[in-house]
Structure formats: C-alpha cells, structure tokens
C-alpha atoms as a PDB file:
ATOM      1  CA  UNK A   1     109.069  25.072 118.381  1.00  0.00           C
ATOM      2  CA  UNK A   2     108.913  23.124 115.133  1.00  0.00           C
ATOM      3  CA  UNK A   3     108.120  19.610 116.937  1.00  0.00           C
ATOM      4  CA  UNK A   4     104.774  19.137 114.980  1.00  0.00           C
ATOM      5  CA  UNK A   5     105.668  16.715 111.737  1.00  0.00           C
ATOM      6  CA  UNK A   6     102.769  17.964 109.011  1.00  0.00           C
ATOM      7  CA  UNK A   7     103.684  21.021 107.589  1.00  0.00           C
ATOM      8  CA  UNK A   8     100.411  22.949 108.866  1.00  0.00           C
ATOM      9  CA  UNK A   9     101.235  21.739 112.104  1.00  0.00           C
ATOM     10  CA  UNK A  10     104.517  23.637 111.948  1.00  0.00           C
ATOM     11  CA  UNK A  11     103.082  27.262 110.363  1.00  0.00           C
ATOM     12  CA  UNK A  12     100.471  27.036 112.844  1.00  0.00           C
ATOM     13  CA  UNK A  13     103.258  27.062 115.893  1.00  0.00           C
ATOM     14  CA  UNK A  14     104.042  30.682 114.558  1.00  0.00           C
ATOM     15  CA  UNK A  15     101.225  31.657 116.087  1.00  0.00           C
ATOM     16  CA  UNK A  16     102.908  30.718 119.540  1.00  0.00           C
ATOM     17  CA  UNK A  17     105.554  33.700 119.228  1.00  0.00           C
ATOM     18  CA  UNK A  18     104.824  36.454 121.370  1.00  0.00           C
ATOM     19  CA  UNK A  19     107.789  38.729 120.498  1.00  0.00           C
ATOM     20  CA  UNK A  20     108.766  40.270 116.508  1.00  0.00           C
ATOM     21  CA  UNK A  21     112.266  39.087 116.690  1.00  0.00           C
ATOM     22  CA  UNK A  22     111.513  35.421 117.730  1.00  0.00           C
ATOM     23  CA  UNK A  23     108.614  35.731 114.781  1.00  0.00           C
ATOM     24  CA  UNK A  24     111.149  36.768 112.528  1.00  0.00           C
ATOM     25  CA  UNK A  25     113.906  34.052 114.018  1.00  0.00           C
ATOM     26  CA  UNK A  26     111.410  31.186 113.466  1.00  0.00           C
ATOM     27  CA  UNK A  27     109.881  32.459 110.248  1.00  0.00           C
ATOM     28  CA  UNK A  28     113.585  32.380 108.503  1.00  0.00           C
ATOM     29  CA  UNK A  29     114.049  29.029 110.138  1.00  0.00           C
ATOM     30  CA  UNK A  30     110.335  27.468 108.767  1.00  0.00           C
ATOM     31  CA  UNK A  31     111.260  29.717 105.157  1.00  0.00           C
ATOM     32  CA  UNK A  32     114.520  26.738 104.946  1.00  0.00           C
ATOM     33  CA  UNK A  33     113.506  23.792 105.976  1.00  0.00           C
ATOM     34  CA  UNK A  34     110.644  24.275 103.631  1.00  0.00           C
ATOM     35  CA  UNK A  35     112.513  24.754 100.457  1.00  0.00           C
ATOM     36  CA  UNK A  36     112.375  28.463 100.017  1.00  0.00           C
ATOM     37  CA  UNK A  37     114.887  31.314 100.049  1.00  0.00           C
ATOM     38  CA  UNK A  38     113.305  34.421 100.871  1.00  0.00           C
ATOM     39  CA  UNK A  39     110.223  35.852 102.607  1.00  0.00           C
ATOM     40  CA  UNK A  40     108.978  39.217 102.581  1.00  0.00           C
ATOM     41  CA  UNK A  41     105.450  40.186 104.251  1.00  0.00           C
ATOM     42  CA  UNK A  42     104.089  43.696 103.263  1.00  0.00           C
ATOM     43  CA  UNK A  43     101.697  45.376 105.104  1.00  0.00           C
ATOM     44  CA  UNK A  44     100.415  49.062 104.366  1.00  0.00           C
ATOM     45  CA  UNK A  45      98.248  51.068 105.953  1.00  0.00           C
ATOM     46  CA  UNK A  46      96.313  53.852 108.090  1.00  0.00           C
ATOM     47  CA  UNK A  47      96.228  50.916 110.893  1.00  0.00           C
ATOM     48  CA  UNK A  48     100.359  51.214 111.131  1.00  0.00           C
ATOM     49  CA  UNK A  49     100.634  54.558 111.955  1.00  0.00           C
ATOM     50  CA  UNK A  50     102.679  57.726 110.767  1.00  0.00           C
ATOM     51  CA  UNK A  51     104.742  55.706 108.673  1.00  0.00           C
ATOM     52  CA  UNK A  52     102.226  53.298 107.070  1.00  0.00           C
ATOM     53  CA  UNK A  53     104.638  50.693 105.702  1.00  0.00           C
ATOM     54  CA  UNK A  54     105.752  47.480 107.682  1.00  0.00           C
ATOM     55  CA  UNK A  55     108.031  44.816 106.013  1.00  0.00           C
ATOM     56  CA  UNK A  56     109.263  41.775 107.513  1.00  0.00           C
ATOM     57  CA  UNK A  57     111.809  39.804 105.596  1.00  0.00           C
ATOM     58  CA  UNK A  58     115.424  37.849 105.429  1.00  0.00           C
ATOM     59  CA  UNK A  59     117.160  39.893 102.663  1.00  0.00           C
ATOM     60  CA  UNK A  60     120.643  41.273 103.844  1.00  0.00           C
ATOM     61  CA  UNK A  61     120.546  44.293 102.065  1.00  0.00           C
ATOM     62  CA  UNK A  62     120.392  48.265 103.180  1.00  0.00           C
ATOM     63  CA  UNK A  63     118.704  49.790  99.790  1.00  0.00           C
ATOM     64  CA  UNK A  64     119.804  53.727  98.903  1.00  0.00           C
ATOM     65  CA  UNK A  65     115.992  54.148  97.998  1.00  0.00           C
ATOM     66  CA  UNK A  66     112.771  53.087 100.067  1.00  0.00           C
ATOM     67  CA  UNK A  67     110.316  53.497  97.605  1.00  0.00           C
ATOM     68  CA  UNK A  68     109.239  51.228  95.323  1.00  0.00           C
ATOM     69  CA  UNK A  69     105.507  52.447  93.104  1.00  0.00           C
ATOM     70  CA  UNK A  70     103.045  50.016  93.527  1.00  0.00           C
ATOM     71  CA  UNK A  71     102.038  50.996  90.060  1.00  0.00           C
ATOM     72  CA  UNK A  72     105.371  49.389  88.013  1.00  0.00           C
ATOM     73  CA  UNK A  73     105.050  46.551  90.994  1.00  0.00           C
ATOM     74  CA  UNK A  74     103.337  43.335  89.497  1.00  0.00           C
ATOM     75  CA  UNK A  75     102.984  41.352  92.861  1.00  0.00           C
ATOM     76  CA  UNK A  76     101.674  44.971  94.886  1.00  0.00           C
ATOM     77  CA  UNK A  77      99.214  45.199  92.010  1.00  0.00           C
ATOM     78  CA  UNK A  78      98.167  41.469  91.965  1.00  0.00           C
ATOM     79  CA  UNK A  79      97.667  42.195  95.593  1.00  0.00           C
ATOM     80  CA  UNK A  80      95.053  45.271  95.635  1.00  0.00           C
ATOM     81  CA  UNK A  81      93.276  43.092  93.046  1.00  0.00           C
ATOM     82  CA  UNK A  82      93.671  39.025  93.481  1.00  0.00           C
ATOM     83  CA  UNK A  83      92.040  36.636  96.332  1.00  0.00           C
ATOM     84  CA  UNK A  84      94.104  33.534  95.474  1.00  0.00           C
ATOM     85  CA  UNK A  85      97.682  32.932  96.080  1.00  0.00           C
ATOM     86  CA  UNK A  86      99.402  32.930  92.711  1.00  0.00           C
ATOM     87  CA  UNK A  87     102.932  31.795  91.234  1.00  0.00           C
ATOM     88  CA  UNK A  88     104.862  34.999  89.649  1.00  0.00           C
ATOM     89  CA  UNK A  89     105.255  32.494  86.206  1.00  0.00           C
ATOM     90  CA  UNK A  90     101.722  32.272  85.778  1.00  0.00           C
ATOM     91  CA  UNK A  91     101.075  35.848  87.025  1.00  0.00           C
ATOM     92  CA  UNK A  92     103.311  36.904  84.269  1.00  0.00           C
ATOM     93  CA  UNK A  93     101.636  35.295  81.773  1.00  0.00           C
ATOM     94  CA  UNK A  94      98.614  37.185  82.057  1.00  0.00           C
ATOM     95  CA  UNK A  95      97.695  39.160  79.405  1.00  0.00           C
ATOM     96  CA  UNK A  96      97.041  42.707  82.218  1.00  0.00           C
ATOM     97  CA  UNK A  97     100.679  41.784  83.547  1.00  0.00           C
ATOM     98  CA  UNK A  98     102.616  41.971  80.101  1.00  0.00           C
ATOM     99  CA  UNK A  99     103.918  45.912  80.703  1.00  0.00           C
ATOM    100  CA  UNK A 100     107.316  46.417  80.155  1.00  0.00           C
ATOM    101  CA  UNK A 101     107.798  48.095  83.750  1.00  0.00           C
ATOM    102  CA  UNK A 102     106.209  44.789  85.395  1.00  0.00           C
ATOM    103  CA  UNK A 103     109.277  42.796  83.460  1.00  0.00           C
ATOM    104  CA  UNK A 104     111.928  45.462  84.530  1.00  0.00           C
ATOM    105  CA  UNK A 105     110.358  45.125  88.424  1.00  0.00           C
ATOM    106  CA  UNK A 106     110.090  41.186  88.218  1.00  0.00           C
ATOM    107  CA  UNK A 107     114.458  40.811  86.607  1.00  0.00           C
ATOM    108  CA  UNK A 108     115.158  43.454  89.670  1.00  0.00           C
ATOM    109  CA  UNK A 109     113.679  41.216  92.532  1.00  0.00           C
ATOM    110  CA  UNK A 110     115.860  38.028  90.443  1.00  0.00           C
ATOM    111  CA  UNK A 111     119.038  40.099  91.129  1.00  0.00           C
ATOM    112  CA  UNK A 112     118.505  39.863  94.756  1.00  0.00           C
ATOM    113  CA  UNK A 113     118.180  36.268  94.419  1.00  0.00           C
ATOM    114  CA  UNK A 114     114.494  36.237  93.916  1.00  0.00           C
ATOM    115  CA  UNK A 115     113.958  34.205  91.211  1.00  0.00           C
ATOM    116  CA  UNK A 116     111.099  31.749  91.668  1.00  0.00           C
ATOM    117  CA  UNK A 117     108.253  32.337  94.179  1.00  0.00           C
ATOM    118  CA  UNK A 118     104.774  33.247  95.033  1.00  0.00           C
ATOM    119  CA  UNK A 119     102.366  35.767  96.003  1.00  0.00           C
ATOM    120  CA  UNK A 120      99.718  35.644  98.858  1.00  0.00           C
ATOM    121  CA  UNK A 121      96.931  38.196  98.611  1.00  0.00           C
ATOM    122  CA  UNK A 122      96.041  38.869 102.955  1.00  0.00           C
ATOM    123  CA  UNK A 123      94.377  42.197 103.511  1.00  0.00           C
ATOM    124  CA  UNK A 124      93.050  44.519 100.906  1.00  0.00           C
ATOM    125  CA  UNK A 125      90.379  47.210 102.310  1.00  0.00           C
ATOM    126  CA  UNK A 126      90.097  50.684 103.269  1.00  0.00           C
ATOM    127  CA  UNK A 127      93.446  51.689 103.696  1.00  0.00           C
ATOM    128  CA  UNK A 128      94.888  48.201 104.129  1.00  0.00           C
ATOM    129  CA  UNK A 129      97.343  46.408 101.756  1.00  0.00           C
ATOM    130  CA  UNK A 130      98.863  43.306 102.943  1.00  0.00           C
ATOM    131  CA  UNK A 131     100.258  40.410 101.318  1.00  0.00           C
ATOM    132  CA  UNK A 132     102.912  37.671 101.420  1.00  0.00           C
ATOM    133  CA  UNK A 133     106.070  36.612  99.305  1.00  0.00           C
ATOM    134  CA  UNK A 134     107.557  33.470  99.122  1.00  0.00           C
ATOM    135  CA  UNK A 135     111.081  32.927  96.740  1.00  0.00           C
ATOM    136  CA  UNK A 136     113.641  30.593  95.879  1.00  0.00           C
ATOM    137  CA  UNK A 137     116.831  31.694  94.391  1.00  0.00           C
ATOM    138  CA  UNK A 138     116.832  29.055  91.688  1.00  0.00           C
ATOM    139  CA  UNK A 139     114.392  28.894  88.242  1.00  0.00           C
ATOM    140  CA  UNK A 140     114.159  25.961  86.953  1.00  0.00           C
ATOM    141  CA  UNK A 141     111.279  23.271  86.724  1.00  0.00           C
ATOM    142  CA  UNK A 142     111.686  21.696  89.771  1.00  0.00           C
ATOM    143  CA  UNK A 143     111.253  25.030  91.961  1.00  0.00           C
ATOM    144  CA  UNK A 144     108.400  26.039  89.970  1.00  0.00           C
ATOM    145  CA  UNK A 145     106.635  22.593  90.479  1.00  0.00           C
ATOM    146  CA  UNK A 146     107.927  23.181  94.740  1.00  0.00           C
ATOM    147  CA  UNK A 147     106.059  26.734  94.662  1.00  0.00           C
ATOM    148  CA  UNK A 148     102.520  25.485  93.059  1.00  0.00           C
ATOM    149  CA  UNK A 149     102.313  22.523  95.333  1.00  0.00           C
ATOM    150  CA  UNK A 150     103.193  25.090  98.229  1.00  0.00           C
ATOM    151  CA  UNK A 151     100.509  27.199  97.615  1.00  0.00           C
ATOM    152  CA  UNK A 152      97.833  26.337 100.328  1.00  0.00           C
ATOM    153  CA  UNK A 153     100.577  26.260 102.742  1.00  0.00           C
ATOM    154  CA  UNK A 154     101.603  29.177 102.061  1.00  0.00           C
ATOM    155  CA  UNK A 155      98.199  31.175 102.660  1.00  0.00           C
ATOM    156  CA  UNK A 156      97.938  29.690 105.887  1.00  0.00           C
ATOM    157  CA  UNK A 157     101.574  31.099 106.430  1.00  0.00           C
ATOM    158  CA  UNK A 158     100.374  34.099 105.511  1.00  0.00           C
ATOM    159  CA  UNK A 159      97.313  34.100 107.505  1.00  0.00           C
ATOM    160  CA  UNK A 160      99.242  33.523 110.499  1.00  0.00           C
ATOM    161  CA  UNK A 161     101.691  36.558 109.688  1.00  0.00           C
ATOM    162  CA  UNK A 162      98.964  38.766 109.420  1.00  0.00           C
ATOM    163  CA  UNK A 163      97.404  37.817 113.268  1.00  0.00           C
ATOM    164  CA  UNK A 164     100.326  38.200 114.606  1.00  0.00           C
ATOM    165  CA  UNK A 165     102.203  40.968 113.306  1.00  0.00           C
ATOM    166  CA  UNK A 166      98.630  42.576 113.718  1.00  0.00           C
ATOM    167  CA  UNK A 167      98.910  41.804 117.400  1.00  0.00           C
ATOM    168  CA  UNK A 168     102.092  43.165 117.969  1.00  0.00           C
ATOM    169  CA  UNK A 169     100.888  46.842 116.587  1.00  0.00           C
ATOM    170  CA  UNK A 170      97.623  46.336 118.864  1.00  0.00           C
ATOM    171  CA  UNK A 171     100.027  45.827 121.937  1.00  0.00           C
ATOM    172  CA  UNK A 172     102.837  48.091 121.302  1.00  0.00           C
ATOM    173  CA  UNK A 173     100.198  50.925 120.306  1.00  0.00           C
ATOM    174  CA  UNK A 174     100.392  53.662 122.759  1.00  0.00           C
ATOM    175  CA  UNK A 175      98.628  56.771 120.954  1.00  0.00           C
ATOM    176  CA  UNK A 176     100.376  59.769 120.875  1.00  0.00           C
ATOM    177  CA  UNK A 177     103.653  58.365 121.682  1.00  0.00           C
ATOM    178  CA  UNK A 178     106.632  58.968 119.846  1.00  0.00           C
ATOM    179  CA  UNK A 179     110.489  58.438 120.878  1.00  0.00           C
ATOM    180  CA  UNK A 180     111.946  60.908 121.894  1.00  0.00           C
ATOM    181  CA  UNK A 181     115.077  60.949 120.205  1.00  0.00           C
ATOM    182  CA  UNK A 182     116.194  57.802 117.749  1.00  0.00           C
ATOM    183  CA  UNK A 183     118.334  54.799 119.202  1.00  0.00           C
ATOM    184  CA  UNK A 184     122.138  55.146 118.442  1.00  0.00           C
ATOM    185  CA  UNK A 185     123.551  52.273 116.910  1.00  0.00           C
ATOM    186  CA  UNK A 186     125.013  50.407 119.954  1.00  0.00           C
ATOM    187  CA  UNK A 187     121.359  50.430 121.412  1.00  0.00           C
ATOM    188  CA  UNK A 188     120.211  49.268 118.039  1.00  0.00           C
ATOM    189  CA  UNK A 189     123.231  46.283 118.188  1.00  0.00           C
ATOM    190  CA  UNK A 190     122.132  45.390 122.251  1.00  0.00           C
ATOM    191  CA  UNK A 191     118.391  45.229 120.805  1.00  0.00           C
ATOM    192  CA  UNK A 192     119.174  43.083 117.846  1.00  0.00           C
ATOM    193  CA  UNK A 193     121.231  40.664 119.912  1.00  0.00           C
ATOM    194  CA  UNK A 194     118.409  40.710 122.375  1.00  0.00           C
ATOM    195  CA  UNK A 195     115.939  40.232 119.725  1.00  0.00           C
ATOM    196  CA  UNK A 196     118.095  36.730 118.249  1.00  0.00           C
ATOM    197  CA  UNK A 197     117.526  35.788 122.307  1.00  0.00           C
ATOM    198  CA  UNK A 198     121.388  36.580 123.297  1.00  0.00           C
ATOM    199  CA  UNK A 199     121.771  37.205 127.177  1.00  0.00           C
ATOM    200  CA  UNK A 200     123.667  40.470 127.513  1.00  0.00           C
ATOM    201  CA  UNK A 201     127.079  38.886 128.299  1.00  0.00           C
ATOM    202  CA  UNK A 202     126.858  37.258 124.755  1.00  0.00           C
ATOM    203  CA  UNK A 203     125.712  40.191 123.216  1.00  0.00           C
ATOM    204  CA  UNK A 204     129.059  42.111 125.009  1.00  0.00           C
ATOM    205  CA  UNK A 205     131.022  39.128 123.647  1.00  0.00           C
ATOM    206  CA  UNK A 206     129.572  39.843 119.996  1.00  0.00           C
ATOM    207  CA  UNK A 207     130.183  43.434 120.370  1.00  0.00           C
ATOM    208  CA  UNK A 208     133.430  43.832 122.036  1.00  0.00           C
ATOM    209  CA  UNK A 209     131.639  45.423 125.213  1.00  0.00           C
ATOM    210  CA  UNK A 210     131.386  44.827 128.573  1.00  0.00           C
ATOM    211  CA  UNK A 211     128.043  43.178 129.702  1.00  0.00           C
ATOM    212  CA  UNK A 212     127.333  46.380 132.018  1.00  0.00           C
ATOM    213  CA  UNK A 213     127.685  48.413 128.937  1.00  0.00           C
ATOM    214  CA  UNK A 214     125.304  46.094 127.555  1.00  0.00           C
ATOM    215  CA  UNK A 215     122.703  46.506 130.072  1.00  0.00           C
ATOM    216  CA  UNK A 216     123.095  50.473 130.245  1.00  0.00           C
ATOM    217  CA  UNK A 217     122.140  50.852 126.035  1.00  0.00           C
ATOM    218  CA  UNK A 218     119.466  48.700 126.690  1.00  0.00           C
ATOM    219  CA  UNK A 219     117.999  50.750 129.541  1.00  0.00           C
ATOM    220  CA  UNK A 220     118.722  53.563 127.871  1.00  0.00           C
ATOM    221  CA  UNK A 221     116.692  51.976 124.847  1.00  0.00           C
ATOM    222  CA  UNK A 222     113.510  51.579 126.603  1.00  0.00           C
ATOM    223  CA  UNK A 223     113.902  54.844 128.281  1.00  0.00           C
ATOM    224  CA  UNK A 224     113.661  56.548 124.505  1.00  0.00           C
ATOM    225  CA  UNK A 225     111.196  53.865 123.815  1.00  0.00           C
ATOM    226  CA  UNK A 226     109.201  54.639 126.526  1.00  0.00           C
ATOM    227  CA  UNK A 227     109.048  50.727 127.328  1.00  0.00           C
ATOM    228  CA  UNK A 228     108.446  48.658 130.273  1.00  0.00           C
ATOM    229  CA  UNK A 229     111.327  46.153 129.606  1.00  0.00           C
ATOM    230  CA  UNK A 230     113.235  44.810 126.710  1.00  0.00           C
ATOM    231  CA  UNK A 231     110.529  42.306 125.083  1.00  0.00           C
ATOM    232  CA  UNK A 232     108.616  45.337 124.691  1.00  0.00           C
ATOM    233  CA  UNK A 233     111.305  47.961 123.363  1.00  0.00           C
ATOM    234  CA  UNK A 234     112.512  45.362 120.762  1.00  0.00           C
ATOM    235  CA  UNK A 235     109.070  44.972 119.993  1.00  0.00           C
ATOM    236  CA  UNK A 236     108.673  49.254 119.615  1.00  0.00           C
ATOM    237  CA  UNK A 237     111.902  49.319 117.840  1.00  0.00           C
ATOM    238  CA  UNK A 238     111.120  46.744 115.458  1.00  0.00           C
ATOM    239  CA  UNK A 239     107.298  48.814 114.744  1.00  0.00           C
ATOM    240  CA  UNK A 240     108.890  51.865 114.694  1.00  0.00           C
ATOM    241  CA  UNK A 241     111.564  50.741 111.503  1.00  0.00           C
ATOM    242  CA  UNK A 242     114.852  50.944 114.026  1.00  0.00           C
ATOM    243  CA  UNK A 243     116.027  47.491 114.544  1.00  0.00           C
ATOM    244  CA  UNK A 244     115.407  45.816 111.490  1.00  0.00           C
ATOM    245  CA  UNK A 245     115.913  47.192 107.920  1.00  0.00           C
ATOM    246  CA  UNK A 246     112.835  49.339 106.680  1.00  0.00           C
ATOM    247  CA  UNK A 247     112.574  48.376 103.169  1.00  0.00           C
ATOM    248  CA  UNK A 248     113.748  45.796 101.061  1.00  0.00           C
ATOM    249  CA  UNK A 249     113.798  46.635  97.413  1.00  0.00           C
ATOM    250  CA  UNK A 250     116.315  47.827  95.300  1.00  0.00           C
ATOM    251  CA  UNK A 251     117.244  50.984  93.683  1.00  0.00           C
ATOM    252  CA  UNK A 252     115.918  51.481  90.030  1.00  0.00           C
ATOM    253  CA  UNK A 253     120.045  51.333  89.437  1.00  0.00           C
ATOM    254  CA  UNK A 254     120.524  47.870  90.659  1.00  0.00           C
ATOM    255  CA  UNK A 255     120.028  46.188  87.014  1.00  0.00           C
ATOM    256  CA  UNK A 256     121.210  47.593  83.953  1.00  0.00           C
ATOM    257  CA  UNK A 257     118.795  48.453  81.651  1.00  0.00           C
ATOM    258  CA  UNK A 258     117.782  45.646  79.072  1.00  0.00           C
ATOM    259  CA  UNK A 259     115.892  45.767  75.865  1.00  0.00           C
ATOM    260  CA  UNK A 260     112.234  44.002  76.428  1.00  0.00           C
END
C-alpha cells in the first residue's frame, strides 16, 4: 500500500481503502512509520445518525465513561473555532486557553500516553464537528520540533480521513434501519479478525473455534446487520460503535487531582 516514497504520496494511498478496518489497519501503520504514537479522528454530527459521535483511533483502552464536555476540552474547542492545524504547546499558550479545566483535560490525555501532538481543524458547520489528533508519547524538544514540521502533512491526513470515513456512512446508510438485536461477543471477535483481513480458519485458530463456527457468527452477524456480506457488516458494525471501542477518553478519575 505504502510503495509511494514522499510522504504525501503515502497519506494520499489512504484514500485507496475501501473498507473501515483496512482504513484503520493502514492508518496505525502510516501513524508509526511517521514518528507518532497515537491518532484519534473525531467526527460529530446530525450527518452520523442516532448516535452522532464517530471516533477512530489506536488507544487500547475501554473507558468507564463516554463523555467527555467539549466545554473543559481545549483541542474540541480549538476545533469549533480554528482553521489551521495547531501544536497543543502553542495552543496552550494562548492567553483564551489558560483555564484551569483546559490544563486538567490536556495532563489527562498525557496519562494515556498523549503527551506531544497536534490538532487538525476538518469540518465545523451546521451540526458538524470534525477534527484530527496526532500524539507522541514523549515531550521533549525533539518531538515538539517532529510535530510543527508535520503540520501540512498532517491536514492532508486529515483531509483524507474525512472523505473517506464520510464515504463509508454514505454507503453503509440504509435509512430506517436498525439491528435488530446487538452482536454477541464471538460475532464481534469473527468481525474484528475479519476486519485485521484474517481468513476464518485463522480467526478459529485465534479464537479456539472451529472455522465452521467461524463462518456461522459471521452469518449470523450480517443477518442482525442486515448486510450483504462481511465487507459490509464490518463496515455497519464498525458505524454502528460494535466492533471497535466507542470512545476514547478517560474518566475524570484517571489523574489525581493536582494543584494548578
């Protein structure tokens, strides 16, 4: 996939991907050999649906809470209100970014390993939020001096997210349609494994199942998914928050509490 030498070359092969889990596979891969940590791409809105909220990211965490105010958020706020991508050092530095609750946020996201990064502004209209995070787990001179020279790349990255991801909603849209019932967590496992582009004998390997068993959660998977085949129920799991994790922040527990 990741043939083309210049680093626009290789973003712009994102755009290839036709399925969520290979987007996500590739972006992770791309997110390493360019330096960086962690990604997490944030998109809210009417356009998503019932639930509104779409995250796609590489932290391994299952938070206790899923909601994080955009209002004690400094990057969510930077992103109703910025055009420019935008280092979190120099955000913080801004005299409207100096609130206690945007420190508390900012030493939250650094115990998850998010230490150093950046902030892409994408979408921000009626209804529509979007924007992109790139981090490092390390904060020192050197990573700051990666991120800033990063920067255009990592609109264009961001750009790129936002057509696609966009495209999957447009193609796994079906008004009206809901599941049925939600996906237990062996149909969940077969997806996943079928998402990281497993054949079903590997995925029975993985899981300690036989590769029939395999094959019957997955059918029964696109049956509650109402999908035509299993490109298209990973893609309807992953819109509908049941293959991947939901959200990614932490609960407002996860750092003790320090004096400003």
């Amino acid at each position: 996939m990741f043939y083309e030498q210049d680093t626009a070359g290789q973003i712009l092969s994102l755009a290839r991907i036709t399925t969520p889990g290979r987007l996500r596979a590739g972006l992770s891969y791309l997110m390493e050999a360019h330096g960086f940590r962690h990604y997490v791409f944030t998109w809210r809105g009417q356009s998503l649906g019932g639930a509104g909220l779409f995250t796609l990211h590489n932290l391994s965490l299952n938070p206790i809470s899923p909601d994080w105010p955009v209002d004690t958020d400094p990057l969510a706020r930077y992103a109703t209100q910025g055009a420019l991508p935008i280092d979190w050092r120099a955000l913080m530095m801004r005299a409207d970014f100096q609130e206690r609750a945007y420190r508390v946020t900012m030493r939250r996201r650094a115990a998850l390993g998010l230490r150093a990064g950046c902030t892409v502004p994408l979408l921000n209209g009626p209804g529509e939020l979007a924007w992109l995070d790139l981090a490092m787990d390390r904060d020192d001179d050197q990573a700051w001096l990666h991120i800033r020279t990063y920067l255009p790349c990592a609109t264009l990255l961001g750009r790129v997210l936002l057509e696609r991801v966009g495209r999957f909603i447009a193609d796994a849209a079906e008004p009206g349609e809901r599941p049925e019932e939600p996906l237990s967590d062996r149909e969940r496992a077969c997806l996943l494994g079928a998402s990281e582009g497993l054949c079903n004998a590997e995925i029975g390997a993985a899981l300690g199942i036989s590769e029939r068993t395999v094959s019957s959660h997955i059918q029964r998977a696109c049956h509650k998914l109402r999908a035509r085949n299993r490109q298209h129920a990973i893609t309807k799991a992953l819109l509908s928050y049941q293959l991947y994790d939901r959200f990614f922040l932490p609960t407002p527990t996860t750092v003790p509490e320090q004096t400003a």
